[in-house]
N, C-alpha and C. Protein backbone atom coordinates (compact mmCIF):
# COMPACT_ATOMS: atom_id res chain seq x y z
N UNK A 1 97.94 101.87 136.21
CA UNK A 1 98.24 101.85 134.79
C UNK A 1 97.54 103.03 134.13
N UNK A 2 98.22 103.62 133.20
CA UNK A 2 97.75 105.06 132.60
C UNK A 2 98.33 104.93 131.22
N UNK A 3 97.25 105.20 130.18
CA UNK A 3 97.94 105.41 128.80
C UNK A 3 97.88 107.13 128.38
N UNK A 4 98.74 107.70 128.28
CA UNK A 4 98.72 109.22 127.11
C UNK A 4 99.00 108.80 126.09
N UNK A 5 99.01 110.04 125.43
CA UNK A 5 98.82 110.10 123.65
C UNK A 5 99.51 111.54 123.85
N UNK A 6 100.37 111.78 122.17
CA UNK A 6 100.79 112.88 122.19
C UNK A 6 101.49 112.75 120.57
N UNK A 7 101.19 114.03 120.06
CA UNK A 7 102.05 113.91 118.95
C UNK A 7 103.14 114.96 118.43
N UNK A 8 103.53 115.28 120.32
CA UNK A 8 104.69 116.20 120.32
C UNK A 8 105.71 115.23 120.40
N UNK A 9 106.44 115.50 119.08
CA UNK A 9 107.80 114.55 118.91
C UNK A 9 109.72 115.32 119.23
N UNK A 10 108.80 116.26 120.69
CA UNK A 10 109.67 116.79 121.34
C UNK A 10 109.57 116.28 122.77
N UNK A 11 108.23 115.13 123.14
CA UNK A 11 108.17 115.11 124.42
C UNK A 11 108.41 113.84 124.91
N UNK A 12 108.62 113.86 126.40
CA UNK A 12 108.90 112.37 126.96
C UNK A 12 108.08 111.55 126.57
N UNK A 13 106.88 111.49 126.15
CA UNK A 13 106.40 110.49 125.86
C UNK A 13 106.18 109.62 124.74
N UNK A 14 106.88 111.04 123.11
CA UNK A 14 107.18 110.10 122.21
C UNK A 14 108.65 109.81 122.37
N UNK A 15 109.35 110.15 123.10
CA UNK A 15 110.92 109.68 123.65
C UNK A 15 110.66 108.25 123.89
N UNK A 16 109.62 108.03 125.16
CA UNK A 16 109.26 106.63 125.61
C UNK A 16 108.73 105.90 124.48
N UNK A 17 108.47 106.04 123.92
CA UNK A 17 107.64 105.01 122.56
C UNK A 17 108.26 104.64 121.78
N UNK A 18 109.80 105.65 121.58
CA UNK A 18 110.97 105.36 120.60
C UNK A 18 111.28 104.40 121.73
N UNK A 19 111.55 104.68 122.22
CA UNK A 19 112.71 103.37 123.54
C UNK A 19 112.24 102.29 123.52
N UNK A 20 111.00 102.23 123.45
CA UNK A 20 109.89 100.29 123.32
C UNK A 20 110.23 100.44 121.73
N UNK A 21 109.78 101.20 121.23
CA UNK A 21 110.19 100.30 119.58
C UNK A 21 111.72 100.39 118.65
N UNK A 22 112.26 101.23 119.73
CA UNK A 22 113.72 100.54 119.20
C UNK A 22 113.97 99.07 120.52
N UNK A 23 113.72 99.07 121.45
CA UNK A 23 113.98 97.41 122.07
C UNK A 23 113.35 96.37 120.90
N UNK A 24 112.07 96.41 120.49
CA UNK A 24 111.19 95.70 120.31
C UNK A 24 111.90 95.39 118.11
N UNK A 25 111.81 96.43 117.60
CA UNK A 25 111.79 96.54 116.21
C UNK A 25 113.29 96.89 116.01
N UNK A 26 114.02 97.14 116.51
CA UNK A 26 115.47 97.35 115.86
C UNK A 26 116.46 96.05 116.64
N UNK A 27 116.62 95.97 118.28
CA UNK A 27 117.22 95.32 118.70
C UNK A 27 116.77 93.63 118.55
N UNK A 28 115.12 93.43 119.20
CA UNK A 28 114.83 92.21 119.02
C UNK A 28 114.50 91.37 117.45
N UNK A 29 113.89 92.51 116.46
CA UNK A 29 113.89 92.25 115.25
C UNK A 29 114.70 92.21 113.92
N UNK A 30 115.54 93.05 114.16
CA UNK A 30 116.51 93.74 113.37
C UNK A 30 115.88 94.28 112.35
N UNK A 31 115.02 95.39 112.48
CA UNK A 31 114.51 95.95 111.51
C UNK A 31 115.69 97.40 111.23
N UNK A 32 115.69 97.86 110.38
CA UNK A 32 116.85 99.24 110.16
C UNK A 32 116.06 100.24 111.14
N UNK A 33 117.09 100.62 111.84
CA UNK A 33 116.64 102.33 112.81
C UNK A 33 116.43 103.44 111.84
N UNK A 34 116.71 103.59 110.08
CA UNK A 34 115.82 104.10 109.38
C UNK A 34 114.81 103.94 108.72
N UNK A 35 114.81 102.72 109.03
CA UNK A 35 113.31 101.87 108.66
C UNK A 35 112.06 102.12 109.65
N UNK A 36 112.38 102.35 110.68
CA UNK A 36 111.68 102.23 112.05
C UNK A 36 111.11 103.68 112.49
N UNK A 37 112.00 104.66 112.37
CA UNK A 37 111.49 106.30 112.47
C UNK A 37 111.68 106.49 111.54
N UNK A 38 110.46 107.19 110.70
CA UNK A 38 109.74 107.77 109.60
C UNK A 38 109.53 108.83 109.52
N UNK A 39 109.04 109.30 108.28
CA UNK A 39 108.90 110.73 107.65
C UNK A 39 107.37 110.41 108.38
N UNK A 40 106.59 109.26 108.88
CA UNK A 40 105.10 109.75 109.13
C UNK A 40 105.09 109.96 110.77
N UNK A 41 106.42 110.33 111.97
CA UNK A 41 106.43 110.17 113.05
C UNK A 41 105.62 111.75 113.79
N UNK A 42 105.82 113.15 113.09
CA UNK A 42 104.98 114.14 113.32
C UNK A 42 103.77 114.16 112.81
N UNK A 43 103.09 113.40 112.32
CA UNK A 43 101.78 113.24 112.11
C UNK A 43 100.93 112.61 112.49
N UNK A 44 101.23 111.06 113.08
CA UNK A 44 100.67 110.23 113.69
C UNK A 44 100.75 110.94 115.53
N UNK A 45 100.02 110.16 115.60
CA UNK A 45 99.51 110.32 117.86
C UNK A 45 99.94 108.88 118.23
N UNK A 46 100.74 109.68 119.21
CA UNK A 46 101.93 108.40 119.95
C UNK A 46 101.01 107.53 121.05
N UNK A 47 100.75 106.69 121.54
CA UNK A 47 100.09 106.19 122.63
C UNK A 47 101.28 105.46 123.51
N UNK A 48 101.22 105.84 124.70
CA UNK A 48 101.98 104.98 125.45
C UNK A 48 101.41 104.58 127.05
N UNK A 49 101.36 103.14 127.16
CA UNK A 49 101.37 102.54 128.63
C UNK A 49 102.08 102.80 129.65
N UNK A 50 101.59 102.97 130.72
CA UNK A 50 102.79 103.33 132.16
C UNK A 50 102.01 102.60 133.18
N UNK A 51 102.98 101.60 133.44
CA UNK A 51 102.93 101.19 134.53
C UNK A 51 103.83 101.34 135.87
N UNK A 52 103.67 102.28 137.15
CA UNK A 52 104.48 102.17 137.77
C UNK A 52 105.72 103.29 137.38
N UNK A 53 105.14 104.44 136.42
CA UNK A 53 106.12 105.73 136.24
C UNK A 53 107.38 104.69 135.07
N UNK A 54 106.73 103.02 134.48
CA UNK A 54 107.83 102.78 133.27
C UNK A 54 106.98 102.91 132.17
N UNK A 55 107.10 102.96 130.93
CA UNK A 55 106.51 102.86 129.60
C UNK A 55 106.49 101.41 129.60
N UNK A 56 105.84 100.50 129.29
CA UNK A 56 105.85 99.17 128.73
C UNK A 56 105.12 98.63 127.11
N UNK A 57 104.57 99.57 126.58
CA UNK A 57 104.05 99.45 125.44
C UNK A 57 103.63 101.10 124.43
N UNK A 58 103.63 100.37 123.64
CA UNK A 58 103.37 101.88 122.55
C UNK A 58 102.13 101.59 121.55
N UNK A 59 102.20 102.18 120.58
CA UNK A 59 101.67 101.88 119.38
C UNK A 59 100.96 103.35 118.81
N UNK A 60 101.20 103.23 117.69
CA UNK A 60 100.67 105.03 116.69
C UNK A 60 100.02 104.82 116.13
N UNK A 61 98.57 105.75 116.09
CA UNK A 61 97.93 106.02 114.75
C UNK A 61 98.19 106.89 113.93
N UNK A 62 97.92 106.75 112.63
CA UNK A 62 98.14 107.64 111.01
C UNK A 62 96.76 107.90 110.80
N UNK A 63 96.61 109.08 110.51
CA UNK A 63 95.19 109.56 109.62
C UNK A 63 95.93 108.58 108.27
N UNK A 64 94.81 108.00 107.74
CA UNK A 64 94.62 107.92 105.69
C UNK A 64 93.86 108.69 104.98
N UNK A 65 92.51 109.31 105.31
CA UNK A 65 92.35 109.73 105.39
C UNK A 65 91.13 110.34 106.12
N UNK A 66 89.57 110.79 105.53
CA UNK A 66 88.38 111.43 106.84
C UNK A 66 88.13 110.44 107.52
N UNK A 67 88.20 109.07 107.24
CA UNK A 67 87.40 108.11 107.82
C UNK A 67 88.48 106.55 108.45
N UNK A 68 89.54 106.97 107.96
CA UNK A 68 90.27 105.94 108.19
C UNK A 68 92.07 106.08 109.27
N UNK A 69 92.02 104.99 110.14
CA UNK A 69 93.53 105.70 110.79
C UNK A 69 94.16 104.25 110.21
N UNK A 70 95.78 104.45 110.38
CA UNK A 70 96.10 103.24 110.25
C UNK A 70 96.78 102.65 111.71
N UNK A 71 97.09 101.81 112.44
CA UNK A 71 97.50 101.71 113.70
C UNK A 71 99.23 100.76 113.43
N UNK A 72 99.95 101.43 113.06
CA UNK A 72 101.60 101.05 113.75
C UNK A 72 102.06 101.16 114.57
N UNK A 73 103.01 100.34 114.64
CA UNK A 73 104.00 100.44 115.83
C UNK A 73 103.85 99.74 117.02
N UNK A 74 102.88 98.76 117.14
CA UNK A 74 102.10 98.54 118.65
C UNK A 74 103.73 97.39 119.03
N UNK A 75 104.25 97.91 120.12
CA UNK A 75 105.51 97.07 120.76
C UNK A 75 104.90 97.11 122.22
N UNK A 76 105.24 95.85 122.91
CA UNK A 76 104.79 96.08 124.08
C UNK A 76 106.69 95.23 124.82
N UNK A 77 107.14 95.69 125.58
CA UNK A 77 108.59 95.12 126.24
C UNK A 77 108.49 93.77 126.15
N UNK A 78 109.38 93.41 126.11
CA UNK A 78 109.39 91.72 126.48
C UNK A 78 109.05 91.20 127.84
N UNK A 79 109.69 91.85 128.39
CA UNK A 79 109.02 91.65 130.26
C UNK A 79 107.98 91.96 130.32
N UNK A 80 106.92 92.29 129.31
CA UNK A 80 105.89 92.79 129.95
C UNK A 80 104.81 91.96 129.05
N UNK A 81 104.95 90.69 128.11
CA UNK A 81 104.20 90.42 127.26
C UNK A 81 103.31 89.25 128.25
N UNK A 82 102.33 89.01 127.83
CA UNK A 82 101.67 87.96 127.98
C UNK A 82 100.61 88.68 129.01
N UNK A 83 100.74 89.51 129.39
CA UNK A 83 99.43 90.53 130.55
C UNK A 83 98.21 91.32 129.73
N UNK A 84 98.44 90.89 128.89
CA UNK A 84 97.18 91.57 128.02
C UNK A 84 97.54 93.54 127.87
N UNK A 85 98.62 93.86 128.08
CA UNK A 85 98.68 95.39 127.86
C UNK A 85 98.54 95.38 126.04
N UNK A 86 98.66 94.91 125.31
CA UNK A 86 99.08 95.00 123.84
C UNK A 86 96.95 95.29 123.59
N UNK A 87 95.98 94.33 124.32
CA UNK A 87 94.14 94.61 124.06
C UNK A 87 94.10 96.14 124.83
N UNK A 88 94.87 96.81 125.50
CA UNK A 88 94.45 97.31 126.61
C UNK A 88 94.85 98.74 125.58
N UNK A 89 96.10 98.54 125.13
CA UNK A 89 96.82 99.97 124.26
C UNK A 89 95.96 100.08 122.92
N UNK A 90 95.62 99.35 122.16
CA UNK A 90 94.85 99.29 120.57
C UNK A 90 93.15 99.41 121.23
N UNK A 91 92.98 99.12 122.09
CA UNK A 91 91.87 99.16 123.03
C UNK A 91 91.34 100.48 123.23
N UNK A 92 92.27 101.39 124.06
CA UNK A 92 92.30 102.73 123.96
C UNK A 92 92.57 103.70 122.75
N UNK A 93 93.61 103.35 121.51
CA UNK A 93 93.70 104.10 120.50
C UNK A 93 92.56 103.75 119.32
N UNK A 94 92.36 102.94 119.92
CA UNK A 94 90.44 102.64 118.89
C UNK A 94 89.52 103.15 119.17
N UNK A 95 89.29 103.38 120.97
CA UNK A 95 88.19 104.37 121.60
C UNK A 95 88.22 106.29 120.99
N UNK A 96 90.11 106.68 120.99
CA UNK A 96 90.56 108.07 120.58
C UNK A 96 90.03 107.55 119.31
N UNK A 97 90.51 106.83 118.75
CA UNK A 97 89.86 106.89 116.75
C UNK A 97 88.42 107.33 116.84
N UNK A 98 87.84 106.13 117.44
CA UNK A 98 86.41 106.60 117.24
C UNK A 98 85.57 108.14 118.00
N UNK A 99 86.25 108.96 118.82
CA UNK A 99 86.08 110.16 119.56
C UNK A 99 86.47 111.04 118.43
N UNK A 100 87.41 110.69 117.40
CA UNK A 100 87.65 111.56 116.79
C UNK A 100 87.14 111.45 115.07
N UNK A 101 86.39 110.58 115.31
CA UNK A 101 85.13 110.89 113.82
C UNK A 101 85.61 109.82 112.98
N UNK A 102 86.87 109.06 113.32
CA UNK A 102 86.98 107.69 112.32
C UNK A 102 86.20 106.71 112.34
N UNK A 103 86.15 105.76 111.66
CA UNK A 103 85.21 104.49 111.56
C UNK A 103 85.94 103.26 110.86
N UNK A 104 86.99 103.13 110.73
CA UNK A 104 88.23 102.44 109.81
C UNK A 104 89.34 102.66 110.83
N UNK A 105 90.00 100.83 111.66
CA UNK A 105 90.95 101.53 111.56
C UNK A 105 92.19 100.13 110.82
N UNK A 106 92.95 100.43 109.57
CA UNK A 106 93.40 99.57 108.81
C UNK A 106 95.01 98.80 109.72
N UNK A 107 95.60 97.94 109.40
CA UNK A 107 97.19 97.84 110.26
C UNK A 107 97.55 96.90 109.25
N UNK A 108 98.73 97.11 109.03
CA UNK A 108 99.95 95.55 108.69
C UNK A 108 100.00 94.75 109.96
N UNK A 109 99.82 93.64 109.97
CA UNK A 109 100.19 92.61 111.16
C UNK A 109 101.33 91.64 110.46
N UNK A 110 102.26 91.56 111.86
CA UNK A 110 103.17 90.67 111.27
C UNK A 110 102.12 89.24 111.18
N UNK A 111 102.53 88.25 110.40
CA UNK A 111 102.10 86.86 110.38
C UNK A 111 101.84 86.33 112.25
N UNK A 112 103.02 86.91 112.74
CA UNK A 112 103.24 86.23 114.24
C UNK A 112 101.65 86.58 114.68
N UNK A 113 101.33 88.30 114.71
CA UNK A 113 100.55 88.49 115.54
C UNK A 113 98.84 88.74 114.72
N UNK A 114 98.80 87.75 113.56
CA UNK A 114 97.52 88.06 112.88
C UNK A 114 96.41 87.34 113.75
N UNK A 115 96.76 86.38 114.71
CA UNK A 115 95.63 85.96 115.79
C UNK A 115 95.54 87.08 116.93
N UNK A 116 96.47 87.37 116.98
CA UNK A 116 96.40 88.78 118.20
C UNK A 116 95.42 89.02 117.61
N UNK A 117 95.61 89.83 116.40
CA UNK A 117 94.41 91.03 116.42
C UNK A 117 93.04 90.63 115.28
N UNK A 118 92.68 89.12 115.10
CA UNK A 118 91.31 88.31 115.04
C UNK A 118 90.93 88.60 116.20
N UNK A 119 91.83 88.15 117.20
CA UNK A 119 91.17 88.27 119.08
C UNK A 119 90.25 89.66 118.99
N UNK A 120 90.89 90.70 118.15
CA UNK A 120 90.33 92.10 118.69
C UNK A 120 89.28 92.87 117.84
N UNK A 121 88.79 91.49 116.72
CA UNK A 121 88.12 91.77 115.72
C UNK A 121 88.25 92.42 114.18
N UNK A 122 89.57 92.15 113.90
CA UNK A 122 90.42 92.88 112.81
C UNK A 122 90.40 91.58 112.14
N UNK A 123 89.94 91.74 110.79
CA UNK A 123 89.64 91.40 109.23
C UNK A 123 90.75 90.85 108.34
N UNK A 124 91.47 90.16 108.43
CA UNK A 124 92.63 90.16 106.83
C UNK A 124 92.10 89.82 105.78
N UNK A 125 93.07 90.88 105.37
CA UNK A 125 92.50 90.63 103.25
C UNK A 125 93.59 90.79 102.65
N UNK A 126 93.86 90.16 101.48
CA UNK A 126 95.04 90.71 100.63
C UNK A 126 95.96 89.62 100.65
N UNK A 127 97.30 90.10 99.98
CA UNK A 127 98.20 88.66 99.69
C UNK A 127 98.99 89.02 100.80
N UNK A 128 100.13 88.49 101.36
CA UNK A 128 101.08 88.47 102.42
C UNK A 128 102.05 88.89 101.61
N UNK A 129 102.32 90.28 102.58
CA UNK A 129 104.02 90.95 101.98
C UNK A 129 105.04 90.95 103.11
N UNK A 130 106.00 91.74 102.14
CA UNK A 130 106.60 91.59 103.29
C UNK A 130 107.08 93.39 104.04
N UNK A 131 107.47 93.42 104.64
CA UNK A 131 107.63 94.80 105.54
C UNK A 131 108.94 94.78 106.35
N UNK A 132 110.36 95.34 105.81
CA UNK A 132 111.61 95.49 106.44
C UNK A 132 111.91 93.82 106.81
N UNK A 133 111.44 93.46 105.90
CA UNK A 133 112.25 91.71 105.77
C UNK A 133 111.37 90.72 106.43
N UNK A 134 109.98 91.18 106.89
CA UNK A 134 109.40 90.40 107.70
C UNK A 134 107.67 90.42 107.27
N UNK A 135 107.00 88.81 107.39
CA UNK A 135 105.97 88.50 106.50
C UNK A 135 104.98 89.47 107.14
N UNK A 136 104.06 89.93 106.60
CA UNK A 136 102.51 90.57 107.21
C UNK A 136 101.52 90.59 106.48
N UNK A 137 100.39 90.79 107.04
CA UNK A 137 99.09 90.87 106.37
C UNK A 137 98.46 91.96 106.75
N UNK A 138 97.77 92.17 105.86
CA UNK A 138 96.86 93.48 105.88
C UNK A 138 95.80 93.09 106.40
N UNK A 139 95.26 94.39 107.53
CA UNK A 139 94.31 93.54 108.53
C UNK A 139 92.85 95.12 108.48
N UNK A 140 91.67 94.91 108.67
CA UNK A 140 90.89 95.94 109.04
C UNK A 140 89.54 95.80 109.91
N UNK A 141 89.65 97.30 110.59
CA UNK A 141 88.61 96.26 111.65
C UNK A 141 87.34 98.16 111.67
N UNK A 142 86.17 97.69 111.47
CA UNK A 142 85.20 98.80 111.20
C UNK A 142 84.97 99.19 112.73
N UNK A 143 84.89 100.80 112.89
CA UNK A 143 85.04 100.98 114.86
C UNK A 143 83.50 100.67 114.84
């Protein structure tokens, strides 16, 4: 198992990260495919899982700004849920946050996965909105 990062949005590996979050956020969710790739996709750093030469999970960080990233996107395949890759990917893009001088890193969690990421020490605050038709909370966790 090997995770890269890259925020060439010319290369296979943010190719692979589109492919898990269009399975994950357009097909399984029905979120809009212009809802889903953003004006923030060349700015954020792509992270992606490989197991076995496949991608099975993603997830991006956003600068906010000196001190803070925000972490979207975390999709991990459906065949591949329940193995713990989803601690293993936010795991590693929290270690790059903190290598790279952040100390904040903020996320929307859907409602589904606001115990996921209590598990990983992330904070909710705020009222519950909603995000491309679907409930979330604002979550933060100090590196």
């Amino acid at each position: 198992m090997i995770i890269v990062q890259t925020k060439d949005t010319m290369s296979q590996i943010y190719l692979d990260a589109l492919k898990i979050r269009y399975q994950v956020f357009v097909k399984e969710q029905g979120v809009q495919l212009e809802r889903e790739i953003d004006k923030d996709e060349a700015y954020a750093v792509h992270f992606v899982l490989y197991e076995d030469n496949e991608a099975l999970a993603t997830v991006r960080l956003l600068p906010v700004d000196e001190t803070t990233m925000k972490l979207q996107r975390m999709a991990v395949k459906k065949e591949a849920r329940h193995r713990g890759l989803g601690n293993i990917i936010i795991a590693e893009a929290e270690k790059f946050a903190k290598q790279q001088g952040f100390t904040t890193i903020k996320l929307g969690a859907q409602l589904t996965a606001q115990e996921f990421y209590e598990k990983m020490g992330y904070q909710a605050y705020g009222e519950v909105f909603l995000d491309a038709g679907i409930q979330h909370i604002a979550m933060k966790k100090e590196l």
